[in-house]
N, C-alpha and C. Protein backbone atom coordinates (compact mmCIF):
# COMPACT_ATOMS: atom_id res chain seq x y z
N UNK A 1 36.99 22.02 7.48
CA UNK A 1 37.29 21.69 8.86
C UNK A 1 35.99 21.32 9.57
N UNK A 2 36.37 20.06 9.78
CA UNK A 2 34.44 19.78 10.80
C UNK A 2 34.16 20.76 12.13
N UNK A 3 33.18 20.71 12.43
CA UNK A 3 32.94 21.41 13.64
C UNK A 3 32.73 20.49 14.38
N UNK A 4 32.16 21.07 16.06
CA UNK A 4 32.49 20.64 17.53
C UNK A 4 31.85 19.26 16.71
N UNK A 5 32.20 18.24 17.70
CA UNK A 5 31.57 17.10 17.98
C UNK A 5 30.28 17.33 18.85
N UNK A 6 28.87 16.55 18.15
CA UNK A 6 27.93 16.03 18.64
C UNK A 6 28.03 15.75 20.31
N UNK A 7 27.19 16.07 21.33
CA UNK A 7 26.98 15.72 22.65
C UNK A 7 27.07 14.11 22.49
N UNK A 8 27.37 13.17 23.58
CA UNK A 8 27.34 12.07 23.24
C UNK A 8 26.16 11.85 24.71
N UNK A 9 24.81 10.56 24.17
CA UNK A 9 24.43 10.43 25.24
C UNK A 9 25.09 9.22 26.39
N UNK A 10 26.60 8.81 26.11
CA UNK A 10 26.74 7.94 27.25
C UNK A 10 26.81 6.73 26.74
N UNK A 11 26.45 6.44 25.36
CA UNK A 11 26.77 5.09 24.96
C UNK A 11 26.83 5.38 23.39
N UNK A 12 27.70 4.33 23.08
CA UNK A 12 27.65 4.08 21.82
C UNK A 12 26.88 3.05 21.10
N UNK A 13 26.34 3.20 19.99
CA UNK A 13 25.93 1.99 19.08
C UNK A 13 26.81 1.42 18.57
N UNK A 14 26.86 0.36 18.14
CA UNK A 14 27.20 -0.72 17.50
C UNK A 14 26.89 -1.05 15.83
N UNK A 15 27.82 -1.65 15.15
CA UNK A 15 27.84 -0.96 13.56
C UNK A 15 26.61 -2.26 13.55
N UNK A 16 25.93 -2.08 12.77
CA UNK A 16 24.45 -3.18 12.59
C UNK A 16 25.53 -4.13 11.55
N UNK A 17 24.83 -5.23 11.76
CA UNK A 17 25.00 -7.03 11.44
C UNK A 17 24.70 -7.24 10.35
N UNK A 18 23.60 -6.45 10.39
CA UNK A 18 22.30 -6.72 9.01
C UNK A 18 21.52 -5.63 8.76
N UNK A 19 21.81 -5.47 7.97
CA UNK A 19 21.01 -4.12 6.82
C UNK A 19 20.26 -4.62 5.97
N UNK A 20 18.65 -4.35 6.18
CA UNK A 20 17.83 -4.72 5.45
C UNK A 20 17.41 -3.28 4.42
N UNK A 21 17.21 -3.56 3.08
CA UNK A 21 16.65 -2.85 2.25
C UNK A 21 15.33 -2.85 1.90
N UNK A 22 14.53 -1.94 2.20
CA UNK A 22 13.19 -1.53 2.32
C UNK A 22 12.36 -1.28 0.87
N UNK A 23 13.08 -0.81 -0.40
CA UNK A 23 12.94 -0.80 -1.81
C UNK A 23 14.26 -0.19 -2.16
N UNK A 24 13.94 -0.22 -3.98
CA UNK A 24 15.06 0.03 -4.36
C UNK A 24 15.91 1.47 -4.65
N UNK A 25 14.81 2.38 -4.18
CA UNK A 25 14.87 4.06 -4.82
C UNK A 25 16.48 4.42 -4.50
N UNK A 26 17.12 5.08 -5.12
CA UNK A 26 18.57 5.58 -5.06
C UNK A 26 18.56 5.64 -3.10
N UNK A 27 17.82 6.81 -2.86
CA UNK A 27 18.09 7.72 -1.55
C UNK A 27 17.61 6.72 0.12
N UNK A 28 17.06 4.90 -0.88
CA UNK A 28 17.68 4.01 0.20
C UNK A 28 18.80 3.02 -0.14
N UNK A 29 19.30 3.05 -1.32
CA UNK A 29 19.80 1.67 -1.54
C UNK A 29 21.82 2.60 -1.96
N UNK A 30 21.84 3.52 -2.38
CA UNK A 30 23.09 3.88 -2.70
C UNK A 30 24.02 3.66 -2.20
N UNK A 31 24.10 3.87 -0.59
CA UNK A 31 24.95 3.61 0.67
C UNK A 31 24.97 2.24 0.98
N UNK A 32 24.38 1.20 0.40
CA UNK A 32 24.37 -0.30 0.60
C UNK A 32 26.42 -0.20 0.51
N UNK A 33 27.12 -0.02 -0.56
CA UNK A 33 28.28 -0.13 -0.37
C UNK A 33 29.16 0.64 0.65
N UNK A 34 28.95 1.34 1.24
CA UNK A 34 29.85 1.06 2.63
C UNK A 34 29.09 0.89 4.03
N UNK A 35 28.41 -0.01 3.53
CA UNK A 35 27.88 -0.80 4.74
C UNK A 35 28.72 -1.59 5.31
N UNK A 36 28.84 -1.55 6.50
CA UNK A 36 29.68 -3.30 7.17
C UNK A 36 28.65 -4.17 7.60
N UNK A 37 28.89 -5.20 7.15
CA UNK A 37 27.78 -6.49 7.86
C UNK A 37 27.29 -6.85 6.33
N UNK A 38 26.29 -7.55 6.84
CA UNK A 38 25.14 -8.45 5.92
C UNK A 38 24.21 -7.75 5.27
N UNK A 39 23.95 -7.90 3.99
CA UNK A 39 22.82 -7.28 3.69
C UNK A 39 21.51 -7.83 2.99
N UNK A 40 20.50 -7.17 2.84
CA UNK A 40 19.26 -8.23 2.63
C UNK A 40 18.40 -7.36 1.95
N UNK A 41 17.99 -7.82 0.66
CA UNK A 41 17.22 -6.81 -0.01
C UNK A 41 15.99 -8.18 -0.37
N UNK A 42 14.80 -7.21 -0.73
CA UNK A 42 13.93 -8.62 -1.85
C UNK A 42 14.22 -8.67 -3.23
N UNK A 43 13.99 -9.62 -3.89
CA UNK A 43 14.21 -10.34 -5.04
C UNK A 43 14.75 -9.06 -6.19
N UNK A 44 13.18 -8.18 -6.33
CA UNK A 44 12.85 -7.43 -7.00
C UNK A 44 13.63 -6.09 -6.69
N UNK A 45 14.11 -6.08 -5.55
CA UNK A 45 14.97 -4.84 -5.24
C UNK A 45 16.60 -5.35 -5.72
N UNK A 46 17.27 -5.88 -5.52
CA UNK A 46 18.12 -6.86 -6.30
C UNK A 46 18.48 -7.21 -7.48
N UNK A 47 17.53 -7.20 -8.14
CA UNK A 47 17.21 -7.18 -9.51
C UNK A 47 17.65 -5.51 -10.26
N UNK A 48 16.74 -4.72 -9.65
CA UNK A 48 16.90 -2.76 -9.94
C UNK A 48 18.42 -2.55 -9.80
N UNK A 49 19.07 -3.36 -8.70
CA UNK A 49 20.23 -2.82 -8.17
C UNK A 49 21.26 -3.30 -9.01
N UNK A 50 20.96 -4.41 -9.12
CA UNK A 50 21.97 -4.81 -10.10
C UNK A 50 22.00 -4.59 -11.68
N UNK A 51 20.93 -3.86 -11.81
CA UNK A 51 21.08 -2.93 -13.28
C UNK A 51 21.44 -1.48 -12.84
N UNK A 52 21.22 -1.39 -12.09
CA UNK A 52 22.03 0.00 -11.69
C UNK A 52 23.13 -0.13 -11.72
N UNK A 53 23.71 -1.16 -11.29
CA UNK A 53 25.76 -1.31 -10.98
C UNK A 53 26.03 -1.28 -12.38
N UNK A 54 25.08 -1.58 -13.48
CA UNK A 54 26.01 -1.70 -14.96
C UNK A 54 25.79 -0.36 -15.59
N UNK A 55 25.37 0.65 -14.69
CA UNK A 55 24.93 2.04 -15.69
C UNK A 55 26.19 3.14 -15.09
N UNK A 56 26.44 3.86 -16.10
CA UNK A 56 27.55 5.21 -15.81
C UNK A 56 26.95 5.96 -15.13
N UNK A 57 27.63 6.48 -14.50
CA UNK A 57 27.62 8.10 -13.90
C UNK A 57 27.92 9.30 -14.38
N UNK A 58 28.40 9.07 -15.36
CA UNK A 58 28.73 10.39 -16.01
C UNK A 58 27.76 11.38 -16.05
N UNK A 59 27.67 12.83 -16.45
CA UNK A 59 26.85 13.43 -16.31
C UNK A 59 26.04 13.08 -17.77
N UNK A 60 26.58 12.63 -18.84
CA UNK A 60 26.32 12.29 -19.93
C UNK A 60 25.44 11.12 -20.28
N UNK A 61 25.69 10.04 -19.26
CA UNK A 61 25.13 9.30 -19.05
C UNK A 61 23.37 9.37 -17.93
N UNK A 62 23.88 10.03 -17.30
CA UNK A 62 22.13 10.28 -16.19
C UNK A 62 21.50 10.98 -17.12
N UNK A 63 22.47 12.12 -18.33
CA UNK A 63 21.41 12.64 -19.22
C UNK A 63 20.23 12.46 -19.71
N UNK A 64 21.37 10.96 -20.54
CA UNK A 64 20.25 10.33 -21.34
C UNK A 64 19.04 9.33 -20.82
N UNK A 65 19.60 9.04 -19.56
CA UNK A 65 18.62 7.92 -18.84
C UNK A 65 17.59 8.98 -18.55
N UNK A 66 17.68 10.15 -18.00
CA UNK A 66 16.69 11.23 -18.12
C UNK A 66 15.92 10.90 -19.39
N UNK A 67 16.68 11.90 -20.46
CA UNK A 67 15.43 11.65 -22.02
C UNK A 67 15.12 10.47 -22.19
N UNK A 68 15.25 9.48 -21.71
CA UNK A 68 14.85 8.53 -22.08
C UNK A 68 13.71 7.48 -21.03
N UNK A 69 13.50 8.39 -19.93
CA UNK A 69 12.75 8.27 -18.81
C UNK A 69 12.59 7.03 -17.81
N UNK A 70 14.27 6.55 -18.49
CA UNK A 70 14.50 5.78 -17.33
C UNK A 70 14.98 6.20 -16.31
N UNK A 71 15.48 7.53 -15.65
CA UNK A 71 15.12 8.43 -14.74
C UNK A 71 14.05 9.41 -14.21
N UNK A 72 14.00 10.17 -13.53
CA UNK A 72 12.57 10.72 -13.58
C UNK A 72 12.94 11.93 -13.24
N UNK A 73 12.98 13.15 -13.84
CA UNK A 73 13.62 14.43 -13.04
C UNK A 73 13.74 14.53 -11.56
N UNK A 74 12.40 14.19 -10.77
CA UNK A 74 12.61 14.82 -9.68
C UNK A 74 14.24 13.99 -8.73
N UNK A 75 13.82 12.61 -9.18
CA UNK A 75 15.45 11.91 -8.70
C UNK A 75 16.76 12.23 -9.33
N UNK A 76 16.93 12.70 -10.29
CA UNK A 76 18.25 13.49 -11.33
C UNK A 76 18.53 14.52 -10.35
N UNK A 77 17.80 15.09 -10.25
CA UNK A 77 17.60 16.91 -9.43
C UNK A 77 18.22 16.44 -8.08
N UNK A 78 17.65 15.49 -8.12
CA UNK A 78 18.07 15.40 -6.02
C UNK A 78 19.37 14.00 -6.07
N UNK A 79 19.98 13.85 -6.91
CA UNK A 79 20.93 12.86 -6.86
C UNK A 79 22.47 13.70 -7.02
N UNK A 80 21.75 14.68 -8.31
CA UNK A 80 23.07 15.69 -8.26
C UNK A 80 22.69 16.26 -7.35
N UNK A 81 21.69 17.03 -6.52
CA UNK A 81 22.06 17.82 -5.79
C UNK A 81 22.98 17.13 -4.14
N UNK A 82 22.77 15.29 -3.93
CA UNK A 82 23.47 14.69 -2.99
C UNK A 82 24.68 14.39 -3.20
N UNK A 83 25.16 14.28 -4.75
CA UNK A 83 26.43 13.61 -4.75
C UNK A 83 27.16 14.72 -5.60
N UNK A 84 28.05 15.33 -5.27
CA UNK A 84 28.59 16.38 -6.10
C UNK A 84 29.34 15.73 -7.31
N UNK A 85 29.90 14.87 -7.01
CA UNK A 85 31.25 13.80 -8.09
C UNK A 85 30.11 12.38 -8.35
N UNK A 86 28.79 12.53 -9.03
CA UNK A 86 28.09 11.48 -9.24
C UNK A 86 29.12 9.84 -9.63
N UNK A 87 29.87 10.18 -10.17
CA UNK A 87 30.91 9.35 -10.76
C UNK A 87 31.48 8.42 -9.99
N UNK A 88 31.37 8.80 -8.64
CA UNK A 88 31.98 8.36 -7.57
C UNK A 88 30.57 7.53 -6.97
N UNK A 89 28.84 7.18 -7.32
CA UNK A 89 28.20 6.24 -7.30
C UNK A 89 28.67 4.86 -7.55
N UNK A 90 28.31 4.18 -6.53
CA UNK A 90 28.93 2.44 -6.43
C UNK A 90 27.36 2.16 -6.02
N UNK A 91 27.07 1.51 -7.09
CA UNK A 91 25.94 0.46 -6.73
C UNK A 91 26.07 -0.74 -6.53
N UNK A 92 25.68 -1.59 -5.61
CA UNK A 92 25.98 -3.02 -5.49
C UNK A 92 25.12 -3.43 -5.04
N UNK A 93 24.79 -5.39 -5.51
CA UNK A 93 23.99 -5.86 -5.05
C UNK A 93 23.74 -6.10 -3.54
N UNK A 94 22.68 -6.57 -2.73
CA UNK A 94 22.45 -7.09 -1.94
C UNK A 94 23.29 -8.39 -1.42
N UNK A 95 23.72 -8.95 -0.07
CA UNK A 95 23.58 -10.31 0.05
C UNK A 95 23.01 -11.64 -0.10
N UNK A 96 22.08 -10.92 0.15
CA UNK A 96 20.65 -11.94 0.43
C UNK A 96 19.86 -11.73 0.00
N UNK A 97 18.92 -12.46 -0.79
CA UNK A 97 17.76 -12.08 -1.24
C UNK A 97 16.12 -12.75 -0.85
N UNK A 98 15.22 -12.42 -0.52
CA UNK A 98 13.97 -12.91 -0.16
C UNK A 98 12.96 -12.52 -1.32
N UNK A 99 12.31 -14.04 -1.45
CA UNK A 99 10.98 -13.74 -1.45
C UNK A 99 9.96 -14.15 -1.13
N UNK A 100 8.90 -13.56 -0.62
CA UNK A 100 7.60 -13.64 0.40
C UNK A 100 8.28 -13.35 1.80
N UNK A 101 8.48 -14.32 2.86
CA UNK A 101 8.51 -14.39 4.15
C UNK A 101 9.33 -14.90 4.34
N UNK A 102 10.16 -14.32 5.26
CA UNK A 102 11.32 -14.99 6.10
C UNK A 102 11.60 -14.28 7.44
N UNK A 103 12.03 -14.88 8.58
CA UNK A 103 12.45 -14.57 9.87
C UNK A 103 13.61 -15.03 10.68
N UNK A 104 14.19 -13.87 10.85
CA UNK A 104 15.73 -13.94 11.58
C UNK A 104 15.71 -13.73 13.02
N UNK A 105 16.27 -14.20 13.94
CA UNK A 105 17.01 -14.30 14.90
C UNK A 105 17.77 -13.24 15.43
N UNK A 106 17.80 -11.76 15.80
CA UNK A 106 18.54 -10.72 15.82
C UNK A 106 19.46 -10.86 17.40
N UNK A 107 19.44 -11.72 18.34
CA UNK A 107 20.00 -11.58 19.17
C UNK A 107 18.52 -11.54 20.34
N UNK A 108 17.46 -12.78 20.48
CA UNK A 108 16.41 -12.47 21.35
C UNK A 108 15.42 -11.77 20.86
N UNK A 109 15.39 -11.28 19.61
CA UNK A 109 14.61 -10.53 18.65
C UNK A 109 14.17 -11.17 17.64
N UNK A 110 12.85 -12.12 17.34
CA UNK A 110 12.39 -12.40 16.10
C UNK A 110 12.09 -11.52 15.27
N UNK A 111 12.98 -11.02 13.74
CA UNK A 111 12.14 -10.41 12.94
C UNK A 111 12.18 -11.27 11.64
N UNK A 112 10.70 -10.54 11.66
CA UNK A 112 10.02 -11.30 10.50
C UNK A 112 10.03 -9.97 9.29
N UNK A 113 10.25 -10.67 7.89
CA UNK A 113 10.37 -9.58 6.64
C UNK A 113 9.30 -10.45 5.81
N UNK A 114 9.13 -9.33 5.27
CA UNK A 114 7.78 -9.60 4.44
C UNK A 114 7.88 -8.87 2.92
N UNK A 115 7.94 -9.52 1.71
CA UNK A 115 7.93 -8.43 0.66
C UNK A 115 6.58 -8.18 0.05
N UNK A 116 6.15 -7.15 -0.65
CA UNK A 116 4.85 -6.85 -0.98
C UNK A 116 4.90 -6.04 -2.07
N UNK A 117 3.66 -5.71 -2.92
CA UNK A 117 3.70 -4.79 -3.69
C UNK A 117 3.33 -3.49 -2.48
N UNK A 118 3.62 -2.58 -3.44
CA UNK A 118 3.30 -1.12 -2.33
C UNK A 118 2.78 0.47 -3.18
N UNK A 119 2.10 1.25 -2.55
CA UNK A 119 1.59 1.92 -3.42
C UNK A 119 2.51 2.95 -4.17
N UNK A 120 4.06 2.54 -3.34
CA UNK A 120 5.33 3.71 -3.31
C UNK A 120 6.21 3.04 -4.77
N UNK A 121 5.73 1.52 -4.49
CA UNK A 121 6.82 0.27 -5.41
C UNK A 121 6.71 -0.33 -5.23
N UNK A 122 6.89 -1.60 -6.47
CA UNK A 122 6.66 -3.22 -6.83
C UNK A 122 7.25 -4.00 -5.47
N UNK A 123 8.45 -3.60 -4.88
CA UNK A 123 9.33 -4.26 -4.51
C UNK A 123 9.85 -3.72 -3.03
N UNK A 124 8.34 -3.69 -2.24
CA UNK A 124 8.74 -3.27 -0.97
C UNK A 124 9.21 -4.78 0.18
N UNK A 125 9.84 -4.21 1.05
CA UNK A 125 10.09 -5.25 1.58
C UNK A 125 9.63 -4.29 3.55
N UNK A 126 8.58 -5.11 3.96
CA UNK A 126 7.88 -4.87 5.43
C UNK A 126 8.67 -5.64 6.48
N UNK A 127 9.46 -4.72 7.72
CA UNK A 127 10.36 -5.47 8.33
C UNK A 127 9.52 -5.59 9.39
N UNK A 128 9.03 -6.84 10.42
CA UNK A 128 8.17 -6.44 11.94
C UNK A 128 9.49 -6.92 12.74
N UNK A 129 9.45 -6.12 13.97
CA UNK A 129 10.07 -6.71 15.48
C UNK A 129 8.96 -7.24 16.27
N UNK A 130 7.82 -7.56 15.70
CA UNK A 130 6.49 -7.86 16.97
C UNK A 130 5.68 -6.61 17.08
N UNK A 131 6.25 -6.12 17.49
CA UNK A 131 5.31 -4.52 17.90
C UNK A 131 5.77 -3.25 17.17
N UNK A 132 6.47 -3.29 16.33
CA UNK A 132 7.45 -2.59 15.42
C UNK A 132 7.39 -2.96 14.11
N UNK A 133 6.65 -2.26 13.14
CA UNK A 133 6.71 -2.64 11.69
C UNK A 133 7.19 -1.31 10.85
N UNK A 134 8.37 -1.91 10.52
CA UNK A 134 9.16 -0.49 9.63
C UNK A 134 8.55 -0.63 8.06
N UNK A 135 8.32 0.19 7.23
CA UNK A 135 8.00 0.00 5.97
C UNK A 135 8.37 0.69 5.24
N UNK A 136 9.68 1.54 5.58
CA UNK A 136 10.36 2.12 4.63
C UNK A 136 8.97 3.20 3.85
N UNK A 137 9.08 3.63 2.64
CA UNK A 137 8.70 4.39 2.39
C UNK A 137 6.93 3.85 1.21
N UNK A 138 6.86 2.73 1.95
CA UNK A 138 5.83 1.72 0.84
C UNK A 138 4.07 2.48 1.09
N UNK A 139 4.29 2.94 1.75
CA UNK A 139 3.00 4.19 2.17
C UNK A 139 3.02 5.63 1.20
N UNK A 140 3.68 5.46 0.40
CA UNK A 140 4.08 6.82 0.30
C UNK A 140 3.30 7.01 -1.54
N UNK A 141 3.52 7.94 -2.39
CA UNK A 141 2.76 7.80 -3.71
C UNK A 141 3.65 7.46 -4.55
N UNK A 142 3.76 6.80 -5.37
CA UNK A 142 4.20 6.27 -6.68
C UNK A 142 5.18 7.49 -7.73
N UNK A 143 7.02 7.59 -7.35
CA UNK A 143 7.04 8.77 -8.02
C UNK A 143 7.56 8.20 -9.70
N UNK A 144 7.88 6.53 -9.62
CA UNK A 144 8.48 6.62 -11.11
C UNK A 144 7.09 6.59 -11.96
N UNK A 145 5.98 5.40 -11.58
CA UNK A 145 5.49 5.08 -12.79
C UNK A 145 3.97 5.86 -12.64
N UNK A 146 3.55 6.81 -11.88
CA UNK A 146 2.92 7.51 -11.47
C UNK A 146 2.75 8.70 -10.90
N UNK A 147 4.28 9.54 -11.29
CA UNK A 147 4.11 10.80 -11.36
C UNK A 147 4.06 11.37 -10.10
N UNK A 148 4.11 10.77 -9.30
CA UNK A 148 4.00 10.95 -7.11
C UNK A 148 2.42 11.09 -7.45
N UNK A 149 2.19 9.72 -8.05
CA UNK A 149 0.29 9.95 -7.51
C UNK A 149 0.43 8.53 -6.83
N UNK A 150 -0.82 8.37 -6.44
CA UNK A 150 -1.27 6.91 -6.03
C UNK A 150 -2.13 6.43 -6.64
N UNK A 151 -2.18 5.18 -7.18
CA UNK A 151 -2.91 4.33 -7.92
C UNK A 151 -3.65 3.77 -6.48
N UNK A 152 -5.07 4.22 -6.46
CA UNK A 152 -6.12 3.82 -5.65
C UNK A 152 -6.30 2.47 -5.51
N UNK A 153 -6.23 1.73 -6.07
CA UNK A 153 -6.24 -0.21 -6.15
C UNK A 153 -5.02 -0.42 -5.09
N UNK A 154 -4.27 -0.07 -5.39
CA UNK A 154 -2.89 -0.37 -4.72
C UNK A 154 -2.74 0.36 -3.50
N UNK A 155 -3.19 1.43 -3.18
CA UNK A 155 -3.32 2.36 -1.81
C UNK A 155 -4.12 1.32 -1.11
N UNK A 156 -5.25 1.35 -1.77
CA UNK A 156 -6.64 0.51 -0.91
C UNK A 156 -5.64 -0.85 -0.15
N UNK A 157 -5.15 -1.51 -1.03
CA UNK A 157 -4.55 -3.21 -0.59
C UNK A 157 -3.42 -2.74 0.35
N UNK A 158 -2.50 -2.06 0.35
CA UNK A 158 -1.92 -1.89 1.54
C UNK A 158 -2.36 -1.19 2.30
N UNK A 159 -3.47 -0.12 2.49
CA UNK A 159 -4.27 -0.39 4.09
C UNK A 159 -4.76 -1.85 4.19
N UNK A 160 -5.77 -2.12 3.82
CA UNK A 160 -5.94 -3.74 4.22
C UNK A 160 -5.22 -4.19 5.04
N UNK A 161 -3.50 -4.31 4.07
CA UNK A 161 -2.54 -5.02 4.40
C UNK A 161 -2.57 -4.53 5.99
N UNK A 162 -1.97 -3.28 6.37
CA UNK A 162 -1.77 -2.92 7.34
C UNK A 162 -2.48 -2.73 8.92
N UNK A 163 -4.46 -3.11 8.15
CA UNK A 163 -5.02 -3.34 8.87
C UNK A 163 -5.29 -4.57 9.57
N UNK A 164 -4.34 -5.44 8.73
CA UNK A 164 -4.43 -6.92 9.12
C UNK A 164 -2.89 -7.09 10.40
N UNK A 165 -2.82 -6.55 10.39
CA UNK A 165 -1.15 -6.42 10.93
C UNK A 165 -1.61 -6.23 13.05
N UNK A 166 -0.43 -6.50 13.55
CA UNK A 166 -0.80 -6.78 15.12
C UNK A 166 0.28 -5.92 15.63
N UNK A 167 1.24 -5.07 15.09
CA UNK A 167 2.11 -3.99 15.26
C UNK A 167 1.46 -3.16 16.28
N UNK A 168 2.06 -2.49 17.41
CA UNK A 168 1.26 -0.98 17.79
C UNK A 168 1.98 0.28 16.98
N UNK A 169 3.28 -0.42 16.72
CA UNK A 169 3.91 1.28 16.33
C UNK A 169 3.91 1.15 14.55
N UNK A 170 4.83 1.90 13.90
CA UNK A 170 4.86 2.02 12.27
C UNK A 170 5.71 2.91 12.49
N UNK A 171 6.87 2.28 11.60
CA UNK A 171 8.43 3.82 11.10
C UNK A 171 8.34 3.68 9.75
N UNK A 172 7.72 5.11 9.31
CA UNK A 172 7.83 5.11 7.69
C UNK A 172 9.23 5.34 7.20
N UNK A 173 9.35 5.70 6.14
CA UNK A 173 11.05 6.31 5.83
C UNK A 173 11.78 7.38 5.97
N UNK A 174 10.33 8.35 5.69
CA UNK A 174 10.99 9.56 6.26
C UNK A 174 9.85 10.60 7.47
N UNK A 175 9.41 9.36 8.30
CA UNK A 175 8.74 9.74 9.81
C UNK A 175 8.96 9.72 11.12
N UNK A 176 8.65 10.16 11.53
CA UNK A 176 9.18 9.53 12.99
C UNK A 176 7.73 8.45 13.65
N UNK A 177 8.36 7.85 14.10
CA UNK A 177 7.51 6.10 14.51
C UNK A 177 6.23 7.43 14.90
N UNK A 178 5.23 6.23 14.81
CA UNK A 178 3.84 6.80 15.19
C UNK A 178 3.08 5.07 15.34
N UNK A 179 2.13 5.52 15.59
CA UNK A 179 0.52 4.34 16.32
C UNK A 179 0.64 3.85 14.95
N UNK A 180 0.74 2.71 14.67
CA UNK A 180 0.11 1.98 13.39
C UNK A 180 -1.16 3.01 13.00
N UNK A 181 -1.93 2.43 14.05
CA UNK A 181 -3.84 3.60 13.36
C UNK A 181 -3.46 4.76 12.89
N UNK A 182 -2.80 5.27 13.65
CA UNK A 182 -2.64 7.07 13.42
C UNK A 182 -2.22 6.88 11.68
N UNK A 183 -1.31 6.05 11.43
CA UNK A 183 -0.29 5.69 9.65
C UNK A 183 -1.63 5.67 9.05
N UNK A 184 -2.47 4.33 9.09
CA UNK A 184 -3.81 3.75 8.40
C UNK A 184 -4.70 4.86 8.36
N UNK A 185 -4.90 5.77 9.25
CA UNK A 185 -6.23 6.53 9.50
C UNK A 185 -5.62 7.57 8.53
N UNK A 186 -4.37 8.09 8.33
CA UNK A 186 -3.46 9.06 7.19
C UNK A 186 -3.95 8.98 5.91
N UNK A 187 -3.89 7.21 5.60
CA UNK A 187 -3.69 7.02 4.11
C UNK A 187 -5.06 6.64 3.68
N UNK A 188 -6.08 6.22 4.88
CA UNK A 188 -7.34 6.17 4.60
C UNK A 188 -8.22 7.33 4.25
N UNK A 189 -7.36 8.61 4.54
CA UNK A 189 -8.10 10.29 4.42
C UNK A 189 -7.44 10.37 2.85
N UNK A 190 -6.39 9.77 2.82
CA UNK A 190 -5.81 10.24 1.08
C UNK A 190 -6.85 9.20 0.19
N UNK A 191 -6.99 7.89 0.44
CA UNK A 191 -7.86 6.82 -0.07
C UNK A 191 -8.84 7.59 -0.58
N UNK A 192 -9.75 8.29 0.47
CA UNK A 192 -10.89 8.49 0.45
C UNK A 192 -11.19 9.78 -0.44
N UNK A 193 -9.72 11.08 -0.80
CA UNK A 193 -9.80 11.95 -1.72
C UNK A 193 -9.56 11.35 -3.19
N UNK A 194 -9.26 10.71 -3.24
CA UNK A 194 -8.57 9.87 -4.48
C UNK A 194 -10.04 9.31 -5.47
C-alpha cells in the first residue's frame, strides 16, 4: 500500500521530449524503455545497448557474464540488489544517435551535446544549456576496465576539457549542480594524488 502523497510545490512538470543518455552503465541507460518521448544516446553508447538487448536475464545468465568478466561484481551486486525479477530487464536502443557535436532547439534553449572519451567511459556524451554543462557521471573513476581507478592520461584530458569550457555551473550524475571550478579544482586534487 503506498503511503501519503509527496507535498506538491504548485506545479507540475511535464513528461521530457528528449532524453539524452549520458553513457552506457546499467544505473543510466535501463529505464531508457519506459521513457516517453525521444531519445538520444552517442554512437558508442548505442552500440553497448544494443548488445545488451541480446543478453538474458536469467540469474544463470548474469552468472556467467560475471565469470566471464563481462560483468563486474560491483554492478551484479547492485543490479540484483535494484531489480528483484532481473528477468523483467528490457534493454533498448536509443533513437538517435550522435557523433562529435550536435545542437538542438529545446523550446528557446540551445543545447549543444558533445561526445568524448571520459575518465568514467569511452562513450560519454557532455550535454551544455550555455551556462549548464551536465556530464553525467564522466568525472567519475573507471569501474569496468579499471577497477574504480582512474587512468591519469585520461583524468588529466578531461580537466583540460573542462577547463576549456564557458559553463558557470556542472551536474555530475550523482551531485548536486556545483561552480564548474569547484568540479575541476575536485578532480585536479585526485590528478595530483594519482
Amino acid at each position: 500500500m503506498p503511503g501519503p502523497a509527496p507535498p506538491t510545490c504548485g506545479r507540475r512538470l511535464s513528461i521530457p521530449e528528449i532524453t539524452v543518455l549520458t553513457h552506457w552503465h546499467w544505473d543510466h541507460s535501463f529505464g531508457l524503455c519506459a521513457v516517453n518521448g525521444f531519445t538520444m544516446a552517442s554512437k558508442q553508447t548505442d552500440a553497448r545497448l544494443r548488445k545488451m538487448a541480446e543478453w538474458a536475464w536469467t540469474p544463470e545468465a548474469m552468472e556467467e557474464r560475471l565469470r566471464t568478466g563481462e560483468e563486474i561484481p560491483f554492478c551484479h551486486e547492485h543490479i540484483c540488489l535494484e531489480y528483484r525479477r532481473p528477468e523483467w530487464i528490457q534493454v533498448i536502443p536509443a533513437d538517435m544517435t550522435l557523433e562529435g557535436e550536435g545542437t538542438m532547439d529545446i523550446g528557446g534553449v540551445t543545447v549543444r551535446c558533445e561526445t568524448c572519451d571520459s575518465p568514467h567511459s569511452r562513450d560519454a556524451l557532455l550535454v551544455s544549456t550555455g551556462d549548464v554543462l551536465i556530464i553525467g557521471d564522466a568525472g567519475y573513476e573507471d569501474f569496468y576496465e579499471l577497477d574504480r581507478q582512474y587512468d591519469k592520461g585520461r583524468l588529466g584530458a578531461f580537466i583540460e576539457k573542462l577547463k576549456g569550457r564557458a559553463e558557470t555551473w556542472l551536474v555530475a550524475g550523482h551531485e548536486k549542480p556545483l561552480p564548474r571550478k569547484d568540479f575541476i579544482a575536485y578532480l585536479e586534487g585526485i590528478y595530483h594524488e594519482l
